[in-house]
Protein backbone atom coordinates (compact mmCIF):
# COMPACT_ATOMS: atom_id res chain seq x y z
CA UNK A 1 0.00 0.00 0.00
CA UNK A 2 1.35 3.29 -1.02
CA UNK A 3 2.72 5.39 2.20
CA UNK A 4 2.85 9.21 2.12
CA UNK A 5 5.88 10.94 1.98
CA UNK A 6 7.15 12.43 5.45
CA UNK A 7 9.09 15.06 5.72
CA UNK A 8 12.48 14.44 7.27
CA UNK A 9 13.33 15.99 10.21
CA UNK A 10 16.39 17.79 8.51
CA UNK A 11 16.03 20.04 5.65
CA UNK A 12 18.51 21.04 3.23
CA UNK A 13 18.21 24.84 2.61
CA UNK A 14 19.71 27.14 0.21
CA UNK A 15 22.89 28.73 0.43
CA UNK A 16 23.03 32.40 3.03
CA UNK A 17 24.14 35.79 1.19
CA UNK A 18 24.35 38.40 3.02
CA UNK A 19 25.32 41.98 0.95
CA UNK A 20 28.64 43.80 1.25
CA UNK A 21 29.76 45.11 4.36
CA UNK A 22 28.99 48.60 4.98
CA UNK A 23 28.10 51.13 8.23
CA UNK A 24 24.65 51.84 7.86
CA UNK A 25 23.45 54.81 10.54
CA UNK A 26 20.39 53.21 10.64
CA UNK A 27 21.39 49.77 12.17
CA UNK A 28 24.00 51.63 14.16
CA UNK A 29 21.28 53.46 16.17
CA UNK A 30 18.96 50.66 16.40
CA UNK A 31 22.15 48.96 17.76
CA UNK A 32 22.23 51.77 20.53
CA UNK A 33 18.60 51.10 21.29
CA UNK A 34 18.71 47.11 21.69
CA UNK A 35 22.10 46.35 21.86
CA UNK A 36 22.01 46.83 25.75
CA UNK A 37 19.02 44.42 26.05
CA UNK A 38 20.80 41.84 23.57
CA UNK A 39 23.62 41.38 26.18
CA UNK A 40 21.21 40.55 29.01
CA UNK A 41 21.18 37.11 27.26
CA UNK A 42 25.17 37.02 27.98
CA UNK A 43 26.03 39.26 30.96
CA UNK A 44 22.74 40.33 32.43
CA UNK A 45 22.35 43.56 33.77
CA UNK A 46 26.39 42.88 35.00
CA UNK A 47 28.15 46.55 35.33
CA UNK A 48 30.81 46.64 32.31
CA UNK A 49 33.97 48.63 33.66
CA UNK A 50 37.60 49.17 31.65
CA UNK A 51 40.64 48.66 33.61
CA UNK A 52 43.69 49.83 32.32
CA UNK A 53 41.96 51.83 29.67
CA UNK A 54 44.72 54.14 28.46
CA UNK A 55 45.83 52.05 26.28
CA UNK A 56 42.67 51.28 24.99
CA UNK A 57 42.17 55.52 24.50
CA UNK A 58 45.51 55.99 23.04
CA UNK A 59 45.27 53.54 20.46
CA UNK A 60 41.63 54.13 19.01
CA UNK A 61 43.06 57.63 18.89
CA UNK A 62 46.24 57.25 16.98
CA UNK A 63 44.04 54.95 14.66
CA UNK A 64 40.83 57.29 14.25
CA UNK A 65 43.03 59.66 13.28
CA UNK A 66 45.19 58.26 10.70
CA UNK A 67 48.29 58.05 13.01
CA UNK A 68 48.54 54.08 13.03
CA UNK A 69 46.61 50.90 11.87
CA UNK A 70 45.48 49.19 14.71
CA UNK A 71 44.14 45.78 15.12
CA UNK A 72 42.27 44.59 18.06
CA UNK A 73 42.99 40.96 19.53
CA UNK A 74 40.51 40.26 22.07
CA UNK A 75 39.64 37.31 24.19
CA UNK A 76 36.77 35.12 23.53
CA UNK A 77 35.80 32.94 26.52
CA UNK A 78 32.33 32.91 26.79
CA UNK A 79 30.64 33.68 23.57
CA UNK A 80 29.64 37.36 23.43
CA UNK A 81 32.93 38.99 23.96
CA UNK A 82 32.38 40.73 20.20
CA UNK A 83 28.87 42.07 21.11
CA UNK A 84 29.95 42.97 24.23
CA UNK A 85 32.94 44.96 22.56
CA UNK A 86 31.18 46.44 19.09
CA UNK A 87 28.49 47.62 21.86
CA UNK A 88 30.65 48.98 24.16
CA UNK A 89 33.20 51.11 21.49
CA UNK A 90 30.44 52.38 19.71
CA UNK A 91 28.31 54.18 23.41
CA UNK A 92 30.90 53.53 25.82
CA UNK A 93 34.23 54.89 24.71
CA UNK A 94 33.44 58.43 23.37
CA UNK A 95 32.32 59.70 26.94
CA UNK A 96 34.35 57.50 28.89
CA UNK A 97 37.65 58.90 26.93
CA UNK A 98 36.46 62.44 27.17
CA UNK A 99 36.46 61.93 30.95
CA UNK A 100 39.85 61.06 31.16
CA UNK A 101 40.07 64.34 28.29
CA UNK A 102 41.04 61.82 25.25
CA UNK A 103 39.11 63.41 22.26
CA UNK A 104 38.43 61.47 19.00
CA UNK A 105 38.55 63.04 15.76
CA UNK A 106 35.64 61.25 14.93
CA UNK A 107 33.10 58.53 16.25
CA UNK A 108 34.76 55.50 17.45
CA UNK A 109 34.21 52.08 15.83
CA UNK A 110 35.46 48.86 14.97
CA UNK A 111 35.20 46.10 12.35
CA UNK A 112 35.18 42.81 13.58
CA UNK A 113 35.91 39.47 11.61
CA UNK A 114 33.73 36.66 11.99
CA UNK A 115 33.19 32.73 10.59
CA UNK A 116 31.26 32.54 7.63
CA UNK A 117 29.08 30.23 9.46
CA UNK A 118 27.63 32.71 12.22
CA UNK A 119 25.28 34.40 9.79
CA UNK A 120 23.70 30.39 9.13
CA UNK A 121 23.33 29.71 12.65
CA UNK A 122 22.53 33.10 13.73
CA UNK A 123 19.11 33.54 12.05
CA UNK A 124 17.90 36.64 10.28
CA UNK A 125 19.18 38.63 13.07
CA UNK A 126 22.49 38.09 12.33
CA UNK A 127 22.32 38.36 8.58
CA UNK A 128 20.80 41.55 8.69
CA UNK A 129 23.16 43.35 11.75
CA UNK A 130 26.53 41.88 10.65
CA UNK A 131 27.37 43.32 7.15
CA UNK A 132 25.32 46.98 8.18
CA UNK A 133 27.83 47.49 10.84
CA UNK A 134 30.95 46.54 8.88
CA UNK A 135 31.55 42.89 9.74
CA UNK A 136 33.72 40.76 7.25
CA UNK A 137 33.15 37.27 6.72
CA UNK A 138 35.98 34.77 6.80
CA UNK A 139 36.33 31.22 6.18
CA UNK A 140 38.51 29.20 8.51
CA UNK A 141 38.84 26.39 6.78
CA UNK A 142 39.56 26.92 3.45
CA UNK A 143 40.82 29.36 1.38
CA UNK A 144 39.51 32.97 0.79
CA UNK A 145 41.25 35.36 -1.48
CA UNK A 146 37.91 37.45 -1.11
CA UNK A 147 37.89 37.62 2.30
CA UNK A 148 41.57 38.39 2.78
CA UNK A 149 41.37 40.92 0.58
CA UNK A 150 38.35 42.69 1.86
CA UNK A 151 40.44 42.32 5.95
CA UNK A 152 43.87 44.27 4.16
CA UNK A 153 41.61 47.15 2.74
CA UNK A 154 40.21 47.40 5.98
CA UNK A 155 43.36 47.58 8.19
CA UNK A 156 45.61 49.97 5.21
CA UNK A 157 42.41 52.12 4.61
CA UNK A 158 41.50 52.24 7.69
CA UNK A 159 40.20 54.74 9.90
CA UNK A 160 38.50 52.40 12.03
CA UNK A 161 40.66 49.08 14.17
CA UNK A 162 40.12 45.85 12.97
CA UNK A 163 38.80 43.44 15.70
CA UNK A 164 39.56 39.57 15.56
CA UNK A 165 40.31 36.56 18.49
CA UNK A 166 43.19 35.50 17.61
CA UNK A 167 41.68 32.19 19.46
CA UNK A 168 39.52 31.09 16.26
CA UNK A 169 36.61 30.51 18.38
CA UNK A 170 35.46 30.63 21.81
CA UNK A 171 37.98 29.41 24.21
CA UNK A 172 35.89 28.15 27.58
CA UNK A 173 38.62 29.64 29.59
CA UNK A 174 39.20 33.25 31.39
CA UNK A 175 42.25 31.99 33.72
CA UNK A 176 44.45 30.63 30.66
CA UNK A 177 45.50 30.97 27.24
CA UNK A 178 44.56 27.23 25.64
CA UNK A 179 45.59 28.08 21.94
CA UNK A 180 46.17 31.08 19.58
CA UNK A 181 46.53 30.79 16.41
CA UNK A 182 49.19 32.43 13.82
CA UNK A 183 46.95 34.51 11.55
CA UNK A 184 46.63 37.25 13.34
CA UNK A 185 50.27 37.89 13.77
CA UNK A 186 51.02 36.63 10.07
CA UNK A 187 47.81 39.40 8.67
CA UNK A 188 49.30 42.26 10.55
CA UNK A 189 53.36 41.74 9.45
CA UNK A 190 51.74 41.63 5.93
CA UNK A 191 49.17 44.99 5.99
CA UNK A 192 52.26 46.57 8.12
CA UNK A 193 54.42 45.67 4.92
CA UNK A 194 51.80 46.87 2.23
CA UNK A 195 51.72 49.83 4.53
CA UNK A 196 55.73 50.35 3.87
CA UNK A 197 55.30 50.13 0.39
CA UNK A 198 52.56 52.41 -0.27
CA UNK A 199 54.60 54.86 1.76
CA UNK A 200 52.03 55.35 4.02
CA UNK A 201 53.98 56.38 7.44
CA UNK A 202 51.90 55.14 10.11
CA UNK A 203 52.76 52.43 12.63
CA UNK A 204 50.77 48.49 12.56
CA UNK A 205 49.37 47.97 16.28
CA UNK A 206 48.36 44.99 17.67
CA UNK A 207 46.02 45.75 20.98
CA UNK A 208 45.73 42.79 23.10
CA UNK A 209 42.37 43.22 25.08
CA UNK A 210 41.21 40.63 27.48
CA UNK A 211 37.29 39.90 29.22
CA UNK A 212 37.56 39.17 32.83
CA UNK A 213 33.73 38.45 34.43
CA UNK A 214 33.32 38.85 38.14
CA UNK A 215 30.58 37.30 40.77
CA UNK A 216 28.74 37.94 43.95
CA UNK A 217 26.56 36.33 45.72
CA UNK A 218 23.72 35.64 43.02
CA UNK A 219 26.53 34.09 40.87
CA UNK A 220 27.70 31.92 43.59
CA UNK A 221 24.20 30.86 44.25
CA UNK A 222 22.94 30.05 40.58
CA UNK A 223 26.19 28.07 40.51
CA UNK A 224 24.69 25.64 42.95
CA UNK A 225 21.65 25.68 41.02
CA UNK A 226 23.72 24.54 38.04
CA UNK A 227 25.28 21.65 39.93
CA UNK A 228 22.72 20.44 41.18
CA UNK A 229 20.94 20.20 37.65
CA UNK A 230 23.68 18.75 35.74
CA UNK A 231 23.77 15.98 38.92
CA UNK A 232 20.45 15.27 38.38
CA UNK A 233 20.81 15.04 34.47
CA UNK A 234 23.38 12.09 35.57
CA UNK A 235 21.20 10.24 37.36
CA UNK A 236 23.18 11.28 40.75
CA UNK A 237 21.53 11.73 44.10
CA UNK A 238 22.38 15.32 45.70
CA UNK A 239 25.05 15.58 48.06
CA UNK A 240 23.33 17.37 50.52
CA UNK A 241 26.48 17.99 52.30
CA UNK A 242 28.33 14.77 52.62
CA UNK A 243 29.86 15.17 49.71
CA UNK A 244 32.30 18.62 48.97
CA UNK A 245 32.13 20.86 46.19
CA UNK A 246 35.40 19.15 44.45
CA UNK A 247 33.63 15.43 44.81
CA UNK A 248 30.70 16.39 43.37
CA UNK A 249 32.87 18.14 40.57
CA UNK A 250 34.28 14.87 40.56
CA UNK A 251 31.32 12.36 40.14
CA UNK A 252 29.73 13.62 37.78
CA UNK A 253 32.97 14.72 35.06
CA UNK A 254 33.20 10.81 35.52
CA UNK A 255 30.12 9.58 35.27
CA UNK A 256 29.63 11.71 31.81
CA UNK A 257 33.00 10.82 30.61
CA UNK A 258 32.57 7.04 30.92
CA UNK A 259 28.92 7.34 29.33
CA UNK A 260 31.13 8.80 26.12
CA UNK A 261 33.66 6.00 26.49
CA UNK A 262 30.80 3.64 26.49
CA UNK A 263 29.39 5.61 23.23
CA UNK A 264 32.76 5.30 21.42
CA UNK A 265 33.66 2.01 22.89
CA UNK A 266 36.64 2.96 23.99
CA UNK A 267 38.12 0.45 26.81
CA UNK A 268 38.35 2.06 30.45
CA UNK A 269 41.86 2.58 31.56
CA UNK A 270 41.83 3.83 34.72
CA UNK A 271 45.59 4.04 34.87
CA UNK A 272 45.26 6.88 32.76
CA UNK A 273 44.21 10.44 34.03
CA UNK A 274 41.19 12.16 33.32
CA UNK A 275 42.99 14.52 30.72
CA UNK A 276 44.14 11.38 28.82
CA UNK A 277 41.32 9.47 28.93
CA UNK A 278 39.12 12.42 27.65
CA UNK A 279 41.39 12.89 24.02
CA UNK A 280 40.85 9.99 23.24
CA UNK A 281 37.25 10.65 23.75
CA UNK A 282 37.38 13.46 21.45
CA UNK A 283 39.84 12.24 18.75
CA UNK A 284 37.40 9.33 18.61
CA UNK A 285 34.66 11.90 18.28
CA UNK A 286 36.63 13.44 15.44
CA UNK A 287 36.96 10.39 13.74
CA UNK A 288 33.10 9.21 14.01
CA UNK A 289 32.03 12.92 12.06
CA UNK A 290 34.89 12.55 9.43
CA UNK A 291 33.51 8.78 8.70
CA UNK A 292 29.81 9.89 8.79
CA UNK A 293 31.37 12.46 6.35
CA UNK A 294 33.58 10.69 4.14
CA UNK A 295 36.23 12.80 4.82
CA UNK A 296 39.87 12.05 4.99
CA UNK A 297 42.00 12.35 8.75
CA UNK A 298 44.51 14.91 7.15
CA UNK A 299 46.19 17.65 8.81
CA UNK A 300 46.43 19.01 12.85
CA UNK A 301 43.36 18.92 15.09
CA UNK A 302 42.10 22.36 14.60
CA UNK A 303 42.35 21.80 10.38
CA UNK A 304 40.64 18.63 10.69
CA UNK A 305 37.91 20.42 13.33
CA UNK A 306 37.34 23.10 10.88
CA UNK A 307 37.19 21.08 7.62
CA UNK A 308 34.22 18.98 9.32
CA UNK A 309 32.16 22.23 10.31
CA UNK A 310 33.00 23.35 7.06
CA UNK A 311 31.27 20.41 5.59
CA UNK A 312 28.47 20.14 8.23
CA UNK A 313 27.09 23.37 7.25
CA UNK A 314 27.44 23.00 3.26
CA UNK A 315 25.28 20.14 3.73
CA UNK A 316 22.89 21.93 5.57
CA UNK A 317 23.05 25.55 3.77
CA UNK A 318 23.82 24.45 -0.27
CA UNK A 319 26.64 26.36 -1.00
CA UNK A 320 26.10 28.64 -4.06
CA UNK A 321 22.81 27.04 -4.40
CA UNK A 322 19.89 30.51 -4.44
CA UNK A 323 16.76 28.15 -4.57
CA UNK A 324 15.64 24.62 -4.09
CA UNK A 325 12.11 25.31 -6.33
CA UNK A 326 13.05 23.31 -9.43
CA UNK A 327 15.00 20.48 -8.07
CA UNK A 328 13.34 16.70 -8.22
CA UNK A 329 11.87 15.26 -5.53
CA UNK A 330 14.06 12.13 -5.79
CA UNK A 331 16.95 14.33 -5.52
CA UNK A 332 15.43 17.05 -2.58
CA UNK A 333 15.14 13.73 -0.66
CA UNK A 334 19.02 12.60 -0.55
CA UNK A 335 20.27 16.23 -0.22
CA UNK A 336 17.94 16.07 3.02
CA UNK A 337 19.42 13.10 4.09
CA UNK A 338 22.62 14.26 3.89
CA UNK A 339 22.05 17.42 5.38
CA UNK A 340 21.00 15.32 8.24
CA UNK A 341 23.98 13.30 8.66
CA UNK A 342 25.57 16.90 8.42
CA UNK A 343 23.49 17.19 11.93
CA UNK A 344 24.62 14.06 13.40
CA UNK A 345 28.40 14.81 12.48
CA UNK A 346 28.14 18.21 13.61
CA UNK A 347 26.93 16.30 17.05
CA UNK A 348 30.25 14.88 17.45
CA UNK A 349 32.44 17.47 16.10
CA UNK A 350 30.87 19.39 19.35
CA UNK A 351 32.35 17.26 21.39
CA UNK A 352 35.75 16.96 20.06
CA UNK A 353 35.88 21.13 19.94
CA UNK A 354 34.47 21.76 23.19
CA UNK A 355 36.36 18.36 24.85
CA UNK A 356 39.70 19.86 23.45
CA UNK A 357 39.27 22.80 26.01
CA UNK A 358 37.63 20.96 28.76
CA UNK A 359 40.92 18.87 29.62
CA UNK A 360 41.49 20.92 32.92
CA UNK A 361 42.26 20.35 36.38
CA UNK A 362 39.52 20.52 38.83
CA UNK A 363 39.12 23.80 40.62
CA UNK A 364 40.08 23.31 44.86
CA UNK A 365 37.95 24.61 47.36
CA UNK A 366 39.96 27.42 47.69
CA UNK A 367 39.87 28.36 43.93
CA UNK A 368 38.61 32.53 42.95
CA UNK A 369 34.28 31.92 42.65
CA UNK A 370 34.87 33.10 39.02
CA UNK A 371 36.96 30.14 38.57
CA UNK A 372 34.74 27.54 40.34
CA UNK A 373 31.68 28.76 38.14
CA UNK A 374 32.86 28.40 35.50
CA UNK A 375 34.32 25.32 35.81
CA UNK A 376 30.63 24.33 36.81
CA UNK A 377 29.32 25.85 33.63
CA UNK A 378 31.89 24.24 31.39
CA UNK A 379 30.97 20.67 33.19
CA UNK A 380 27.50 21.47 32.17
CA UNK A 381 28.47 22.11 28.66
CA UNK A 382 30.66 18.68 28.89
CA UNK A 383 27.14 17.22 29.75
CA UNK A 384 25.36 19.17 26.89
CA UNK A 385 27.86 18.03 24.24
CA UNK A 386 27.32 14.56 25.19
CA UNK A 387 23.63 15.11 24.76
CA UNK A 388 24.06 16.58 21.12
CA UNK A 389 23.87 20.12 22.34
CA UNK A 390 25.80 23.58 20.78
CA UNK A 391 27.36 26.54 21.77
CA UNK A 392 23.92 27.61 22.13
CA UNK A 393 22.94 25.35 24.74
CA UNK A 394 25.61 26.72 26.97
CA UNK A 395 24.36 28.03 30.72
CA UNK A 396 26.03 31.39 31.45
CA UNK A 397 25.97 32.20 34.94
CA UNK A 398 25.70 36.27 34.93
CA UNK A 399 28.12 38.18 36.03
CA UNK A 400 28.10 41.19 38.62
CA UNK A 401 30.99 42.82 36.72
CA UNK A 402 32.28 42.30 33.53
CA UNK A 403 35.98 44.10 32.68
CA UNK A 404 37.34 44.94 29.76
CA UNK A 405 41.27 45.03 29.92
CA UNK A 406 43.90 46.74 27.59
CA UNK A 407 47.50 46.00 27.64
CA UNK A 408 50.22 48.13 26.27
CA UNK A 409 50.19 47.64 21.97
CA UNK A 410 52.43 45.39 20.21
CA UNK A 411 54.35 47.60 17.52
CA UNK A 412 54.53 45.39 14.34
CA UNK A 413 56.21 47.90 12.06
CA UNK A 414 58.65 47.85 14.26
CA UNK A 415 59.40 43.93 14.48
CA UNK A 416 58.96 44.60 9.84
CA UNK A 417 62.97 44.20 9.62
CA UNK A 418 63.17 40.65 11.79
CA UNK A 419 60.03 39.78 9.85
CA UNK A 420 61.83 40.09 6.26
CA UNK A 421 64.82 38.50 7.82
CA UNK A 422 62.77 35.29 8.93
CA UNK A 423 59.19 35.25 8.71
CA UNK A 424 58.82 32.29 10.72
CA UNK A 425 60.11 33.07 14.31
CA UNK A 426 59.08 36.95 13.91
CA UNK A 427 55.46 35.66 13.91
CA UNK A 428 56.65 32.85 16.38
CA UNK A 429 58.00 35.85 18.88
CA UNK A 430 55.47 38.20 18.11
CA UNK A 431 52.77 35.34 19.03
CA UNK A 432 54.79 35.11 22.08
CA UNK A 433 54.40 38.60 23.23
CA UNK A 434 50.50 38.61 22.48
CA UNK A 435 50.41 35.47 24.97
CA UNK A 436 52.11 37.52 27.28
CA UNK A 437 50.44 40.53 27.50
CA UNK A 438 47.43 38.42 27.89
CA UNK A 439 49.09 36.39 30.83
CA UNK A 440 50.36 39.43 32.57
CA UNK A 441 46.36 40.60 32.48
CA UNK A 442 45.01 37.48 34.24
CA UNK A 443 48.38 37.64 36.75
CA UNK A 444 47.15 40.87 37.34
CA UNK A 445 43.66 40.73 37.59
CA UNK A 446 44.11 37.67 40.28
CA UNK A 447 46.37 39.25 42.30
């Protein structure tokens, strides 16, 4: 007997164009307007304060004025670090520079860099804001002549910084510095060597900026609240006391890394330590999306990582693809299904990216509150990958304040010579410095 055909529960959808990047007045005030309410779904009503902010002054106004090309490196722990920023330089800086009598030649701004894939997963919302405030798209995982080209006009043009993490992605981390990749260094030597032969006589900056969130008593509270539901979402009894805050830490990081052991049959070895035993959780993850995939295990971790996402999402959004109105039904069916084994991959590439972080050391009792929550929250998201989940399932714990952190720049023009000499270790030391600067910020913010 014939059967109806159901709709699967994963479509395939044509491919997301957004226009070319611009500053349109209009989204910049309806920015003003909202833009505040939009971070109450990261940060709450937390205070936002900038510590060490001469730097920060300085260097928007050597840039705003056509004294230097700057670029902005900025942390990206949580998630909405670039909101949080593009909000905060566009109604923040202006008056809080003229109180400290810094004066800008003209309104301050910045043009961040973002994955190609935020405007998919982002919604309308995000395909509409991003290219009227400037924004330039970027692949990560292949490459993009377009894209590179459109970030040098940017930085040599100028007036306004360039913003970028030179993380890649979100981090999971305040308290350390898990990764940084290259690029950033390797973009600015290059734009600070264009700028030397156009004869244009300002100086490439590199402005290390860090995000530092801090609790009170609400945090502190809503972090037991967190516990106790990723306990529960294990199947484990509350402590009610007998247990401290480290064992329950404990418990439950092992109870949800043997269920993934379990998943990827992976044998038990208890003579290894947690860190161990959880890579090969998440190279096995790896592995499981590239053979759902068909893709080849080439390349490092993170070019692996990215070439799955990469593929994920082509499944899902048909690259170069404007409308699905005239194609078969036999062949809208298998595009469908594999969009949705672009899903399921996508499921285990979550785990590998976030797992790759995640191999910490518990927090002590005696550990800062802002590092015990979000330890908690990061266990949660451990739990959340397991269960399929995104960056979008994450639990953010709002902070009371949220601090924004400039060090002193990192003159590129003037590392140019060493760079021509050996491009390798000038990007290698230059690297090192930005990991510095950012180390010296948490070393001070701690102590």
């Amino acid at each position: 007997m014939y059967k109806p055909y159901k709709k699967p529960i994963m479509r395939v959808l044509p491919d997301i164009k957004v226009p070319e990047p611009r500053i349109s007045k209009f989204v910049v005030l309806l920015l003003r307007l909202l833009g505040r309410l939009y971070l109450l779904l990261f940060f709450g009503v937390a205070r936002i304060i900038m510590h060490e902010e001469k730097s920060l002054f300085d260097a928007f106004k050597r840039a705003l004025a056509g004294e230097s090309r700057c670029i902005i490196a900025f942390r990206h722990p949580n998630g909405g670090e670039p909101q949080l920023l593009a909000w905060s330089f566009l109604f923040k800086l202006r008056l809080l520079a003229a109180r400290k009598g810094v004066r800008f030649v003209r309104w301050p701004h910045a043009i961040f860099v973002y994955g190609y894939e935020v405007v998919r997963y982002g919604g309308w919302p995000a395909r509409y804001v991003m290219p009227n405030i400037g924004a330039l798209p970027i692949h990560h995982s292949k490459i993009d002549k377009e894209g590179m080209a459109m970030i040098y006009r940017t930085i040599i043009n100028g007036p306004y910084p360039l913003a970028l993490s030179p993380e890649g992605q979100v981090s999971y981390t305040i308290d350390s510095v898990p990764r940084l990749e290259p690029g950033i260094v390797r973009i600015g030597f290059y734009a600070a060597r264009q700028l030397e032969e156009k004869n244009k006589h300002c100086p490439l900056e590199i402005l290390p900026v860090s995000i530092h969130f801090r609790y009170g008593s609400w945090g502190k509270l809503n972090m037991e609240v967190l516990l106790r539901r990723i306990e529960k979402s294990c199947g484990l009894r509350r402590a009610d006391g007998k247990l401290s805050f480290v064992e329950r830490l404990r418990r439950c990081r092992e109870y949800i890394l043997e269920v993934n052991e379990r998943r990827y049959n992976i044998k038990v070895d208890v003579s290894l330590s947690f860190e161990e035993r959880l890579e090969r959780v998440i190279y096995a993850a790896l592995e499981t999306a590239e053979r759902i995939l068909g893709i080849k295990s080439d390349g490092d971790f993170f070019a692996r990582l990215y070439r799955v996402r990469h593929d994920c999402w082509d499944r899902i959004f048909l690259p170069g693809v404007d409308s699905l109105e005239h194609i078969t039904r036999l062949e809208r069916s298998t595009k469908d299904l594999g969009a949705g084994e672009g899903w399921y991959a996508a499921r285990h590439q979550e785990l590998a990216d976030f797992g790759w972080y995640f191999r910490r050391a518990l927090p002590t009792e005696e550990s800062a509150l802002h590092i015990r929550i979000e330890y908690v929250q990061n266990l949660w998201d451990f739990a959340n990958r397991t269960m399929g989940g995104a960056l979008s399932n994450r639990m953010n714990i709002f902070p009371r304040r949220v601090i924004i952190h400039a060090a002193p720049p990192i003159n590129l023009s003037e590392r140019l010579p060493r760079f021509k000499e050996n491009k390798k270790a000038a990007i290698a030391e230059s690297l090192s410095a930005l990991e510095k600067a950012y180390l010296d910020n948490i070393d001070e913010m701690n102590s």
